[in-house]
Protein backbone atom coordinates (compact mmCIF):
# COMPACT_ATOMS: atom_id res chain seq x y z
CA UNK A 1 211.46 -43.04 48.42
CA UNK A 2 207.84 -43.93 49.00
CA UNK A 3 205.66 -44.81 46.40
CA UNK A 4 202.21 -44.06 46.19
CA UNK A 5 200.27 -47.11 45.02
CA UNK A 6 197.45 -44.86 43.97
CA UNK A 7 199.93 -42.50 41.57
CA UNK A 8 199.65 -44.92 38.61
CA UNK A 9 195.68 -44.39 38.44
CA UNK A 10 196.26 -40.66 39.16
CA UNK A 11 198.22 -40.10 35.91
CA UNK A 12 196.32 -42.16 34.18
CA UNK A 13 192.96 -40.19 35.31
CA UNK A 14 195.03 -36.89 33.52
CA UNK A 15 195.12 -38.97 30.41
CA UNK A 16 191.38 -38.89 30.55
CA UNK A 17 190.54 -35.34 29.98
CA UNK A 18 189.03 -35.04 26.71
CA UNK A 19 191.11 -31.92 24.65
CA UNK A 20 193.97 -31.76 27.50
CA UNK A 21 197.16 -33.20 27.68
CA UNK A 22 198.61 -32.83 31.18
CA UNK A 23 202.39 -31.93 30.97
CA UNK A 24 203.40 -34.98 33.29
CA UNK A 25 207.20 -35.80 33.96
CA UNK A 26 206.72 -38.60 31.30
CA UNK A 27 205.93 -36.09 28.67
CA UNK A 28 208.64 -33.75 30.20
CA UNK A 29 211.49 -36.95 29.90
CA UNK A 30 210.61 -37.45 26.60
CA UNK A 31 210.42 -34.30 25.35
CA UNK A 32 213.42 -32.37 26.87
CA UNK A 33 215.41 -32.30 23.32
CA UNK A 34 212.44 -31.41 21.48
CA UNK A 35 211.86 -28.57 24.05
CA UNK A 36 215.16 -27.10 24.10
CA UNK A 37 215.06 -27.55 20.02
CA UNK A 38 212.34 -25.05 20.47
CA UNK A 39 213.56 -22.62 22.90
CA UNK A 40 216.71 -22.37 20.58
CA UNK A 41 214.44 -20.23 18.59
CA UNK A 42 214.76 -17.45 21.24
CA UNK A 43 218.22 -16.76 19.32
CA UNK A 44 217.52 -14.56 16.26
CA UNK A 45 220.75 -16.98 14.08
CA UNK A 46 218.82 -20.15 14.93
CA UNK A 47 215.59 -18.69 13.74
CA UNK A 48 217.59 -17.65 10.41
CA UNK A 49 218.91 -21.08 10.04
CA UNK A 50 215.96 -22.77 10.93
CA UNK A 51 213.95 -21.18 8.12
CA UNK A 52 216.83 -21.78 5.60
CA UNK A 53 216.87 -25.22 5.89
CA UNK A 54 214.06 -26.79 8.91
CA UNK A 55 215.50 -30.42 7.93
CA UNK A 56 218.82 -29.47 8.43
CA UNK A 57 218.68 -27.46 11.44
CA UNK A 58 216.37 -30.31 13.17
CA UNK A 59 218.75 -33.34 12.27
CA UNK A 60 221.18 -30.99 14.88
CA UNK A 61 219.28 -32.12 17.38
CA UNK A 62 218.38 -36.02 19.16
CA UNK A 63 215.04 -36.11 17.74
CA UNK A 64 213.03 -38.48 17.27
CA UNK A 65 211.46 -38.99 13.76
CA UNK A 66 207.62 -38.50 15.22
CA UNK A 67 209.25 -35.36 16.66
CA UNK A 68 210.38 -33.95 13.85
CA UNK A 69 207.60 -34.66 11.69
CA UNK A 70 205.20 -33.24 13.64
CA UNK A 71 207.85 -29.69 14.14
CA UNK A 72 207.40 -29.93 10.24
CA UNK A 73 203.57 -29.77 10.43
CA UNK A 74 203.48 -27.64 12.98
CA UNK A 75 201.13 -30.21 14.66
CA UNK A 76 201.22 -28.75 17.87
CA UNK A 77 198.54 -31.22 20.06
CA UNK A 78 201.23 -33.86 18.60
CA UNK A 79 204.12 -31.98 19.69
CA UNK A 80 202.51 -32.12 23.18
CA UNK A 81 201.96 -35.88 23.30
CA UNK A 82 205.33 -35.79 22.09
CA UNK A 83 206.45 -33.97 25.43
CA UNK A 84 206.61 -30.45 24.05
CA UNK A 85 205.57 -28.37 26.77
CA UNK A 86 203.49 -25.25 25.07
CA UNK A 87 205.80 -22.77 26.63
CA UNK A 88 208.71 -23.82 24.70
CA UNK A 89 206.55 -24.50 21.46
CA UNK A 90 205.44 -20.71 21.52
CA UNK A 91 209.12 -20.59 20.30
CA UNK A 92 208.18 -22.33 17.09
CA UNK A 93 205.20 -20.45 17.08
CA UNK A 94 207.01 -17.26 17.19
CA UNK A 95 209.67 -18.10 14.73
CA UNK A 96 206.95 -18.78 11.95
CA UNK A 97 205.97 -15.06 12.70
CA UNK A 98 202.56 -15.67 14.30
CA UNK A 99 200.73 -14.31 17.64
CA UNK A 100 200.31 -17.36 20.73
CA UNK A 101 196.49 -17.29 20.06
CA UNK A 102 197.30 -17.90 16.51
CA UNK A 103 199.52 -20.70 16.76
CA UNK A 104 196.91 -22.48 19.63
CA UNK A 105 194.13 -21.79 17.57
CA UNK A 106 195.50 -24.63 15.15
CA UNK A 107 195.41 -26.66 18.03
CA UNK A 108 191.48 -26.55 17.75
CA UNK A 109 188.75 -27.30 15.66
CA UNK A 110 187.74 -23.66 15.33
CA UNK A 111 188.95 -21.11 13.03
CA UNK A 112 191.17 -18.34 14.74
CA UNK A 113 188.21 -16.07 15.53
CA UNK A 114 185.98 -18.64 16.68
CA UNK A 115 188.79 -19.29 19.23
CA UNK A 116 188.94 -16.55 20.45
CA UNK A 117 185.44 -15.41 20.71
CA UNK A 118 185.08 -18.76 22.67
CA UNK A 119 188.29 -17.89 25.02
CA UNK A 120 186.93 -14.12 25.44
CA UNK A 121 183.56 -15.57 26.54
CA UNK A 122 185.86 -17.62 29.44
CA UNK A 123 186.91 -20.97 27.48
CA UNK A 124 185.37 -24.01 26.68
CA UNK A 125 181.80 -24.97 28.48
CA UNK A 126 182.28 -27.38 31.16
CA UNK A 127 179.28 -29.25 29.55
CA UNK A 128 179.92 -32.12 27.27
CA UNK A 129 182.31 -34.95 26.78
CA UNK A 130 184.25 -35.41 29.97
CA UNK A 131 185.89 -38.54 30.17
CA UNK A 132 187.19 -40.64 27.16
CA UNK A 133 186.79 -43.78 28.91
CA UNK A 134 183.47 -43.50 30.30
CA UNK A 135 182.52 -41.23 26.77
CA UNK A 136 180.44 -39.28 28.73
């Protein structure tokens, strides 16, 4: 296999983007439990059980502790960092009855409809903060 010297700065470049958290194999390694935890939702007896009894129904799974925590508060920019990947978090999203935009919202400092009067008007301005490093 060849390695690219210059892949180490690359990924750490994605890191950089102020509000975006690049779903990187890292993030996909260390998430795959917590993903498939979510995408269990999809079956209507999970969702049942998971509602009954969250605790019980996460301890099923190889969690981590962070992981589970953060499925608890439905902290969902956590989740991400935690290698949730937000395709499989809709899942959770879903089970707790709510809309995507609803459950991304959260993910923002801006109530739902200020979300999505900013994502109607084509996203977030391309002016501002742009690199955590440089804070500029």
């Amino acid at each position: 296999m060849i390695e690219n010297p210059n892949m180490a700065a690359y990924l750490d470049d994605l890191e950089d983007i102020p509000g975006t958290r690049i779903f990187t194999t890292a993030r996909a390694r260390r998430g795959y439990h917590l993903n498939q935890c979510a995408m269990s939702l999809m079956n209507a007896e999970n969702r049942v059980q998971f509602a009954a009894d969250p605790h019980a129904y996460l301890d099923k799974w190889p969690l981590s502790e962070a992981q589970k925590e953060s499925i608890l508060a439905r902290d969902y920019n956590r989740l991400i960092d935690l290698g949730g990947n937000i395709y499989f978090l809709a899942k959770l999203i879903a089970a707790d009855g709510l809309s995507f935009v609803e459950g991304v919202s959260t993910m923002t400092d801006m109530t739902l409809e200020e979300y999505q009067a900013m994502m109607l008007a084509g996203g977030r301005s391309p002016v501002g903060l742009r690199s955590i490093k440089e804070n500029r």
